[in-house]
C-alpha atoms as a PDB file:
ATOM      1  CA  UNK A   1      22.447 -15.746 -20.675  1.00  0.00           C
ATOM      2  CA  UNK A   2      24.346 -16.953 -24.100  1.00  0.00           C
ATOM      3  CA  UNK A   3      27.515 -18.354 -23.404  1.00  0.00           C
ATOM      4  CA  UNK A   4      28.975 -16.535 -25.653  1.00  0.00           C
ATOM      5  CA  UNK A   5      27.789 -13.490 -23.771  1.00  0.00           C
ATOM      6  CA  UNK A   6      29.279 -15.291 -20.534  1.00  0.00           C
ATOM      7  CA  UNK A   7      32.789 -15.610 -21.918  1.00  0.00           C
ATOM      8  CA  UNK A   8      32.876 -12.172 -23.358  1.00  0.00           C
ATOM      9  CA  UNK A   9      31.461 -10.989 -19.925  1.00  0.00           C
ATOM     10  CA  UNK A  10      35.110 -13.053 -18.503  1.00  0.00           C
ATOM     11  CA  UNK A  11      37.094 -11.613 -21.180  1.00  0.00           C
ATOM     12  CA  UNK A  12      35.522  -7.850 -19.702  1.00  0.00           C
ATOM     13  CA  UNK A  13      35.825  -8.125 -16.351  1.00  0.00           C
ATOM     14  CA  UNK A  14      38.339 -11.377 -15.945  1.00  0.00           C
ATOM     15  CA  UNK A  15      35.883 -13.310 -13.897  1.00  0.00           C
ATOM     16  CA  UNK A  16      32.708 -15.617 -14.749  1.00  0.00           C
ATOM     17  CA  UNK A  17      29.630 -14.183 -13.447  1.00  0.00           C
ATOM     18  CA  UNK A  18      27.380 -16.064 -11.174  1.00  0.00           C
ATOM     19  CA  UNK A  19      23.971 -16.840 -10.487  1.00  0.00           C
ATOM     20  CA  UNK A  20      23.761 -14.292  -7.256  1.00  0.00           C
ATOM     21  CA  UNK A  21      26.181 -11.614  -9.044  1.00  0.00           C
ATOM     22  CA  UNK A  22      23.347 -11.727 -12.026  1.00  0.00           C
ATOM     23  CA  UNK A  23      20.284 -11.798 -10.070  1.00  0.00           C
ATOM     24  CA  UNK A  24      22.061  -8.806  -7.820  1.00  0.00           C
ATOM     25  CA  UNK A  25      23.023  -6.841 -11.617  1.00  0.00           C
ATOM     26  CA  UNK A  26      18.997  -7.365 -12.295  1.00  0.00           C
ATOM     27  CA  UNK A  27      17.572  -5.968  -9.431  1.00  0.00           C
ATOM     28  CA  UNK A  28      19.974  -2.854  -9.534  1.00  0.00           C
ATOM     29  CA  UNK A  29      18.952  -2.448 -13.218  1.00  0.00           C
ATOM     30  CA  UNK A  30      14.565  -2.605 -11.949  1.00  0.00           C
ATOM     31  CA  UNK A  31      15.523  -0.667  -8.525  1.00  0.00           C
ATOM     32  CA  UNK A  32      17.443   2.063 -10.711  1.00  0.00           C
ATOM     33  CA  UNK A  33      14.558   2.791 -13.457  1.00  0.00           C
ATOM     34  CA  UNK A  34      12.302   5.262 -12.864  1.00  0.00           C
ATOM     35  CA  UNK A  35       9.101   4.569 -11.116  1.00  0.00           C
ATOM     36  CA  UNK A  36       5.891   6.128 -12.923  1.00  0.00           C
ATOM     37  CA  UNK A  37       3.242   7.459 -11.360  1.00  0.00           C
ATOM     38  CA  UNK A  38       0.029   8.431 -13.060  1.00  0.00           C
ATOM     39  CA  UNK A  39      -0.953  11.405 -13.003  1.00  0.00           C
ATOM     40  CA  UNK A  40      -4.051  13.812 -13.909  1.00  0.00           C
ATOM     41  CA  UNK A  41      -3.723  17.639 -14.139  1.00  0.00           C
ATOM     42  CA  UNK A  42      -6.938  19.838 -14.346  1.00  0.00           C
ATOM     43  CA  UNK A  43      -5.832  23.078 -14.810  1.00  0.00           C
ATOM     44  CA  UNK A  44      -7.992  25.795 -16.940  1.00  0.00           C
ATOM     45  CA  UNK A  45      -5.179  27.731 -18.062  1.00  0.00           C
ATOM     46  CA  UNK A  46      -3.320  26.054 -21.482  1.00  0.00           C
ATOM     47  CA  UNK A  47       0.113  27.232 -20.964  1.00  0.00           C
ATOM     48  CA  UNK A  48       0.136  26.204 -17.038  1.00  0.00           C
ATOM     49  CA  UNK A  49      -1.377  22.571 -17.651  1.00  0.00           C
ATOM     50  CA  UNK A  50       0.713  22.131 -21.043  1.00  0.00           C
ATOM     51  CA  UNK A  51       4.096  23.319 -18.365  1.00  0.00           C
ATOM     52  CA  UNK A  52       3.062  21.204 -15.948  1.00  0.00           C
ATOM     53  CA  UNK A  53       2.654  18.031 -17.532  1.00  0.00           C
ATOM     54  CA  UNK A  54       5.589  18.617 -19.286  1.00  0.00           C
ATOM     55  CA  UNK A  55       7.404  18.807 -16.310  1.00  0.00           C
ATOM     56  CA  UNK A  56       5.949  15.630 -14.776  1.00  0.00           C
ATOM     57  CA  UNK A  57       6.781  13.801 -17.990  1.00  0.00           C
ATOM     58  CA  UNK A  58      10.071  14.320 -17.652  1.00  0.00           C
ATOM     59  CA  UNK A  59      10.442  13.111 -14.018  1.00  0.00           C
ATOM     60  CA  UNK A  60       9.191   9.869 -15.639  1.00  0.00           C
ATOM     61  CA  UNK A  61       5.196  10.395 -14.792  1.00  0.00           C
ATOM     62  CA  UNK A  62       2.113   9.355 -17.168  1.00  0.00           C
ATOM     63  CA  UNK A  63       0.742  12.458 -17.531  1.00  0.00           C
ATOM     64  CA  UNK A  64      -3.178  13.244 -18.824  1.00  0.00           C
ATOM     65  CA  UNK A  65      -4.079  17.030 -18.304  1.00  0.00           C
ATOM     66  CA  UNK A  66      -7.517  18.516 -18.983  1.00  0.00           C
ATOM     67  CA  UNK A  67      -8.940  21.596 -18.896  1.00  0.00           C
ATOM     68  CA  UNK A  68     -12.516  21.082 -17.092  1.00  0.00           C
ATOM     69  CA  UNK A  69     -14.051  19.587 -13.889  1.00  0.00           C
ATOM     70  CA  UNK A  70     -16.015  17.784 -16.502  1.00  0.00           C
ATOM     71  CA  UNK A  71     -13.286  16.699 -18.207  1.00  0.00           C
ATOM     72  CA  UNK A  72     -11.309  15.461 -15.377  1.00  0.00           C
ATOM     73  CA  UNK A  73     -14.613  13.388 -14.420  1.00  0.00           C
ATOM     74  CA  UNK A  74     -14.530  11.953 -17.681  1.00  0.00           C
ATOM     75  CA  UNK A  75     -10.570  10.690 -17.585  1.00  0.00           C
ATOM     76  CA  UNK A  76     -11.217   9.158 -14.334  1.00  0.00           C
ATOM     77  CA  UNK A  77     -13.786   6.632 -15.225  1.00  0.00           C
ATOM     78  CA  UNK A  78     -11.679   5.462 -17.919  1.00  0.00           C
ATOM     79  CA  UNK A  79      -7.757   5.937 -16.660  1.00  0.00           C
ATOM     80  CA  UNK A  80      -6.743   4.916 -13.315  1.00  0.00           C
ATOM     81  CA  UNK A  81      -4.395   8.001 -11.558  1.00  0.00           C
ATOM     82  CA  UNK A  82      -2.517   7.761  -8.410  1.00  0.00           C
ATOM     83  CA  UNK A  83      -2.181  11.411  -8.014  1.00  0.00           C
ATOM     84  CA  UNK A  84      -4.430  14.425  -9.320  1.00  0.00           C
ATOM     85  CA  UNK A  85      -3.413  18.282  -9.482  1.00  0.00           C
ATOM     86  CA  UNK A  86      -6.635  20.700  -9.403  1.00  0.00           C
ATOM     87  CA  UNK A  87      -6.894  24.246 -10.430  1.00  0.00           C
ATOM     88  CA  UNK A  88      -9.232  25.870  -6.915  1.00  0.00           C
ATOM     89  CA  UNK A  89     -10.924  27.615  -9.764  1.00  0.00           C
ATOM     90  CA  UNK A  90     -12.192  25.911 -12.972  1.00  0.00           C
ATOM     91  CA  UNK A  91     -15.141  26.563 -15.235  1.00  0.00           C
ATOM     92  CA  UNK A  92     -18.047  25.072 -14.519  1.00  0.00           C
ATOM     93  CA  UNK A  93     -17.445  23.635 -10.798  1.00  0.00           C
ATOM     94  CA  UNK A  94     -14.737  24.743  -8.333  1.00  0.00           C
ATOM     95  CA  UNK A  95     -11.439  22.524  -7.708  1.00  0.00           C
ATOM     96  CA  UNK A  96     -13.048  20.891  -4.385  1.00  0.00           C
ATOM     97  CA  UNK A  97     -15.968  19.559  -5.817  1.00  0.00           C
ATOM     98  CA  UNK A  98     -14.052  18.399  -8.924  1.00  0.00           C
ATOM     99  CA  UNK A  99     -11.395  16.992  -6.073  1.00  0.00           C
ATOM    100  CA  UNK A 100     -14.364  15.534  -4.063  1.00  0.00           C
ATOM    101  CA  UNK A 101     -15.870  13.891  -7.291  1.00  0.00           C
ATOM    102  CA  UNK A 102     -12.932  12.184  -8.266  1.00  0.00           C
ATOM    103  CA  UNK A 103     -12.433  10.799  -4.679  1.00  0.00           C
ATOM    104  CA  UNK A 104     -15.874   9.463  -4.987  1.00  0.00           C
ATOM    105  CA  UNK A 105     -14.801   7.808  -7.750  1.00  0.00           C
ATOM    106  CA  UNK A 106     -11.038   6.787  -6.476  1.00  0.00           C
ATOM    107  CA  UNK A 107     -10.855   7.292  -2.957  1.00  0.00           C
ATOM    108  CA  UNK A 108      -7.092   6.369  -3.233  1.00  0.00           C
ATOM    109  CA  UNK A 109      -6.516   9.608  -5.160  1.00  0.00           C
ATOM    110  CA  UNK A 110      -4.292  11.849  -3.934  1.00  0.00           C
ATOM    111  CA  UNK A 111      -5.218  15.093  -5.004  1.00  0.00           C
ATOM    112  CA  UNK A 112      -3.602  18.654  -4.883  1.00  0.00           C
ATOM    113  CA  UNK A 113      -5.616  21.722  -5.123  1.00  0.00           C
ATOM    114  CA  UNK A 114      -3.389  24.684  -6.627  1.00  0.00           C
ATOM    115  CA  UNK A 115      -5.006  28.300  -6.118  1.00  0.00           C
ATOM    116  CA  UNK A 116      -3.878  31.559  -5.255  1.00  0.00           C
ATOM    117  CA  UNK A 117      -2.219  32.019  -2.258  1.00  0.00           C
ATOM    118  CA  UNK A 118      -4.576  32.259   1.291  1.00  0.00           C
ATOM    119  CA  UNK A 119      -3.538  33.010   4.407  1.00  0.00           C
ATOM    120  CA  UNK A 120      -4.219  29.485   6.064  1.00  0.00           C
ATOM    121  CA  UNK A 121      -3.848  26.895   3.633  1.00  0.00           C
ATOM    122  CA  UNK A 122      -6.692  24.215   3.512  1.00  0.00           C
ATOM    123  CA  UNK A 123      -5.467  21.523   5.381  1.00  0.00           C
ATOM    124  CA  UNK A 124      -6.832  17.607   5.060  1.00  0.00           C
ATOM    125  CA  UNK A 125      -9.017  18.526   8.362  1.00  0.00           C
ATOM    126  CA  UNK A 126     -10.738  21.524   6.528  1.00  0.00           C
ATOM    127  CA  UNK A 127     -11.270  19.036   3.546  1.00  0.00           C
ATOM    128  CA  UNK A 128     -11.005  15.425   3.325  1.00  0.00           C
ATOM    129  CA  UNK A 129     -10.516  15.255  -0.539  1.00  0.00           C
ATOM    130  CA  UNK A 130      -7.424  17.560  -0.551  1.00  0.00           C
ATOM    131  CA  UNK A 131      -4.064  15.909   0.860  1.00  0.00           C
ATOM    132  CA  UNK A 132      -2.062  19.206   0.101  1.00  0.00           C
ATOM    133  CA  UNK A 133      -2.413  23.129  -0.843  1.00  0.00           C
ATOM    134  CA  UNK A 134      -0.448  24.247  -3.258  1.00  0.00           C
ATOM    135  CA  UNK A 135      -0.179  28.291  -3.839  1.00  0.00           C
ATOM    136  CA  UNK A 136       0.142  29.374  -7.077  1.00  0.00           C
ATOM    137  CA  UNK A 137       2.740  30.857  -8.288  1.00  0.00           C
ATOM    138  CA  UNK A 138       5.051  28.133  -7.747  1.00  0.00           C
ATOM    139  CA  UNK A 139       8.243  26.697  -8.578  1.00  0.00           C
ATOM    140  CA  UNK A 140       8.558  23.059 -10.091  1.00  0.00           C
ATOM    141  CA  UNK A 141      10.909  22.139  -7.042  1.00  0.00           C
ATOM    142  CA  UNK A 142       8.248  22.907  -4.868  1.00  0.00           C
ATOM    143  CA  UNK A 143       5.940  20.909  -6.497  1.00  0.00           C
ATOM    144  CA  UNK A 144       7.973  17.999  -6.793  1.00  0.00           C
ATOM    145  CA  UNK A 145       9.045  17.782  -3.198  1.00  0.00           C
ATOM    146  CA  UNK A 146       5.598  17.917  -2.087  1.00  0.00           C
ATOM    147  CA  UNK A 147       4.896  15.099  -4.210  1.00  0.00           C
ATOM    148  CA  UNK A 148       7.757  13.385  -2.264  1.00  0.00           C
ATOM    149  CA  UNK A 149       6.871  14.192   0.966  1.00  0.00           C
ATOM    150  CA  UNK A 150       3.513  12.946   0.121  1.00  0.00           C
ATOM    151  CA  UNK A 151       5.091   9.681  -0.321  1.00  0.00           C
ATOM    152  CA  UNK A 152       2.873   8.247  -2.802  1.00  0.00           C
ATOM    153  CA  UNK A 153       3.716   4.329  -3.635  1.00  0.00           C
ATOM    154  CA  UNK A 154       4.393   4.627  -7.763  1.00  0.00           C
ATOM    155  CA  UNK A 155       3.047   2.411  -9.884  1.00  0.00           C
ATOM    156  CA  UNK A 156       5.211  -0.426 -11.809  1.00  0.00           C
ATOM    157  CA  UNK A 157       6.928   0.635 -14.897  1.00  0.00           C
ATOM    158  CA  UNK A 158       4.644  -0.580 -17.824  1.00  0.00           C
END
Protein backbone atom coordinates (compact mmCIF):
# COMPACT_ATOMS: atom_id res chain seq x y z
CA UNK A 1 0.00 0.00 0.00
CA UNK A 2 1.40 3.78 -0.73
CA UNK A 3 1.52 5.72 2.22
CA UNK A 4 -0.02 8.21 0.83
CA UNK A 5 -2.92 5.88 0.20
CA UNK A 6 -2.57 4.89 4.05
CA UNK A 7 -3.01 8.42 5.34
CA UNK A 8 -5.82 9.26 3.03
CA UNK A 9 -7.34 5.83 4.07
CA UNK A 10 -6.95 7.66 8.08
CA UNK A 11 -8.20 10.85 6.86
CA UNK A 12 -11.53 8.47 5.42
CA UNK A 13 -12.24 6.45 8.03
CA UNK A 14 -10.15 8.20 11.12
CA UNK A 15 -8.14 5.13 11.82
CA UNK A 16 -4.83 3.51 10.24
CA UNK A 17 -5.52 0.29 8.70
CA UNK A 18 -3.69 -2.79 9.66
CA UNK A 19 -2.10 -5.72 8.38
CA UNK A 20 -5.20 -8.20 9.47
CA UNK A 21 -7.94 -5.37 8.63
CA UNK A 22 -6.18 -5.43 4.90
CA UNK A 23 -5.67 -9.00 4.43
CA UNK A 24 -9.54 -9.39 5.86
CA UNK A 25 -10.66 -6.23 3.04
CA UNK A 26 -8.76 -8.69 0.35
CA UNK A 27 -10.33 -11.76 0.90
CA UNK A 28 -13.90 -10.11 1.04
CA UNK A 29 -13.01 -8.39 -2.28
CA UNK A 30 -11.83 -12.45 -3.99
CA UNK A 31 -14.78 -14.18 -1.83
CA UNK A 32 -17.31 -11.45 -3.26
CA UNK A 33 -16.37 -11.75 -7.19
CA UNK A 34 -18.09 -13.95 -9.13
CA UNK A 35 -16.91 -17.44 -9.58
CA UNK A 36 -16.88 -18.67 -13.39
CA UNK A 37 -17.68 -21.75 -14.45
CA UNK A 38 -17.13 -23.01 -17.95
CA UNK A 39 -19.56 -23.94 -19.69
CA UNK A 40 -20.57 -25.74 -23.15
CA UNK A 41 -24.11 -25.57 -24.64
CA UNK A 42 -25.07 -27.91 -27.60
CA UNK A 43 -28.26 -26.98 -28.54
CA UNK A 44 -29.53 -27.28 -32.40
CA UNK A 45 -31.89 -24.57 -32.25
CA UNK A 46 -30.05 -20.79 -32.81
CA UNK A 47 -32.32 -18.69 -30.85
CA UNK A 48 -32.40 -21.27 -27.72
CA UNK A 49 -28.45 -21.76 -27.61
CA UNK A 50 -27.82 -17.90 -28.51
CA UNK A 51 -30.65 -17.30 -25.09
CA UNK A 52 -29.01 -19.57 -23.21
CA UNK A 53 -25.58 -18.61 -23.28
CA UNK A 54 -26.57 -15.31 -22.95
CA UNK A 55 -28.08 -16.00 -19.87
CA UNK A 56 -25.11 -17.92 -18.43
CA UNK A 57 -22.87 -15.03 -19.41
CA UNK A 58 -24.45 -12.88 -17.40
CA UNK A 59 -24.40 -14.99 -14.18
CA UNK A 60 -20.62 -14.62 -14.76
CA UNK A 61 -20.08 -18.16 -16.80
CA UNK A 62 -17.56 -18.75 -19.89
CA UNK A 63 -19.88 -19.69 -22.21
CA UNK A 64 -19.05 -21.74 -25.78
CA UNK A 65 -22.37 -22.97 -27.48
CA UNK A 66 -22.49 -25.12 -30.62
CA UNK A 67 -24.89 -26.40 -32.65
CA UNK A 68 -23.77 -30.22 -33.36
CA UNK A 69 -22.76 -33.43 -31.49
CA UNK A 70 -19.82 -32.99 -33.75
CA UNK A 71 -19.24 -29.78 -32.85
CA UNK A 72 -19.45 -30.17 -29.21
CA UNK A 73 -16.77 -33.12 -29.72
CA UNK A 74 -14.64 -30.77 -31.34
CA UNK A 75 -14.74 -27.85 -28.38
CA UNK A 76 -13.98 -30.44 -25.92
CA UNK A 77 -10.64 -31.58 -27.08
CA UNK A 78 -9.53 -28.14 -27.19
CA UNK A 79 -11.50 -26.14 -24.14
CA UNK A 80 -11.75 -27.60 -20.82
CA UNK A 81 -15.75 -27.25 -19.42
CA UNK A 82 -16.92 -27.99 -16.02
CA UNK A 83 -20.47 -28.22 -17.00
CA UNK A 84 -22.19 -29.16 -20.46
CA UNK A 85 -26.00 -28.53 -21.50
CA UNK A 86 -27.23 -31.09 -24.35
CA UNK A 87 -30.13 -30.79 -26.63
CA UNK A 88 -31.80 -34.98 -26.27
CA UNK A 89 -32.14 -34.39 -29.95
CA UNK A 90 -29.36 -33.05 -32.25
CA UNK A 91 -28.45 -33.72 -35.86
CA UNK A 92 -26.37 -36.25 -36.52
CA UNK A 93 -26.20 -38.25 -33.02
CA UNK A 94 -28.69 -37.99 -30.13
CA UNK A 95 -27.85 -35.87 -26.82
CA UNK A 96 -26.71 -39.20 -24.85
CA UNK A 97 -24.22 -40.30 -27.07
CA UNK A 98 -22.95 -36.72 -27.59
CA UNK A 99 -23.22 -36.62 -23.46
CA UNK A 100 -21.48 -40.07 -23.28
CA UNK A 101 -18.68 -38.90 -25.76
CA UNK A 102 -17.78 -35.98 -23.98
CA UNK A 103 -17.59 -37.96 -20.65
CA UNK A 104 -15.22 -40.20 -22.41
CA UNK A 105 -13.33 -37.45 -23.01
CA UNK A 106 -13.89 -35.49 -19.44
CA UNK A 107 -15.31 -37.77 -17.11
CA UNK A 108 -15.57 -34.77 -14.66
CA UNK A 109 -18.21 -33.23 -16.93
CA UNK A 110 -21.27 -32.56 -15.63
CA UNK A 111 -23.67 -32.70 -18.23
CA UNK A 112 -27.46 -31.80 -18.59
CA UNK A 113 -29.59 -33.30 -21.20
CA UNK A 114 -32.60 -30.82 -22.07
CA UNK A 115 -35.54 -32.56 -24.14
CA UNK A 116 -39.09 -32.50 -24.16
CA UNK A 117 -40.80 -33.34 -21.28
CA UNK A 118 -41.20 -37.49 -20.35
CA UNK A 119 -43.01 -38.88 -17.87
CA UNK A 120 -40.00 -40.30 -15.74
CA UNK A 121 -37.12 -38.23 -16.15
CA UNK A 122 -33.76 -40.08 -16.89
CA UNK A 123 -32.16 -40.29 -13.78
CA UNK A 124 -28.07 -40.84 -13.27
CA UNK A 125 -29.08 -44.74 -12.68
CA UNK A 126 -30.82 -44.93 -16.18
CA UNK A 127 -27.61 -43.16 -17.56
CA UNK A 128 -24.33 -42.60 -16.12
CA UNK A 129 -23.33 -39.62 -18.42
CA UNK A 130 -26.39 -37.48 -17.48
CA UNK A 131 -26.29 -35.87 -13.81
CA UNK A 132 -29.73 -34.08 -14.44
CA UNK A 133 -32.97 -33.93 -16.87
CA UNK A 134 -33.98 -30.92 -17.79
CA UNK A 135 -37.61 -30.56 -19.64
CA UNK A 136 -37.87 -28.19 -22.11
CA UNK A 137 -39.72 -25.56 -21.97
CA UNK A 138 -38.08 -24.07 -19.11
CA UNK A 139 -37.55 -21.08 -17.18
CA UNK A 140 -33.93 -19.61 -16.59
CA UNK A 141 -34.60 -19.90 -12.69
CA UNK A 142 -35.04 -23.37 -13.11
CA UNK A 143 -32.07 -23.84 -14.83
CA UNK A 144 -29.96 -21.98 -12.65
CA UNK A 145 -31.02 -23.61 -9.43
CA UNK A 146 -30.37 -26.90 -10.80
CA UNK A 147 -27.02 -25.82 -11.57
CA UNK A 148 -26.84 -24.94 -7.81
CA UNK A 149 -28.14 -27.82 -6.44
CA UNK A 150 -25.74 -29.64 -8.56
CA UNK A 151 -23.13 -27.99 -6.61
CA UNK A 152 -20.49 -27.86 -9.09
CA UNK A 153 -16.95 -26.45 -7.59
CA UNK A 154 -16.37 -23.17 -10.14
CA UNK A 155 -13.38 -22.59 -11.53
CA UNK A 156 -10.95 -19.54 -10.42
CA UNK A 157 -11.66 -16.25 -11.93
CA UNK A 158 -9.09 -15.87 -14.85
Amino acid sequence: MRADAASDWHGVMGIEPSSDMLESAAKSIAESRPRHRSVLVVESDPDLQWHLARMLTVDGNRVVGTGSGDGALTVISEWRADLALVAARLPGMSGLEVARRLRAHNPNLVVILMGEEVAEPIRKTASPHIAAYLAKPFRFDALRALIESLQLAPAPAE
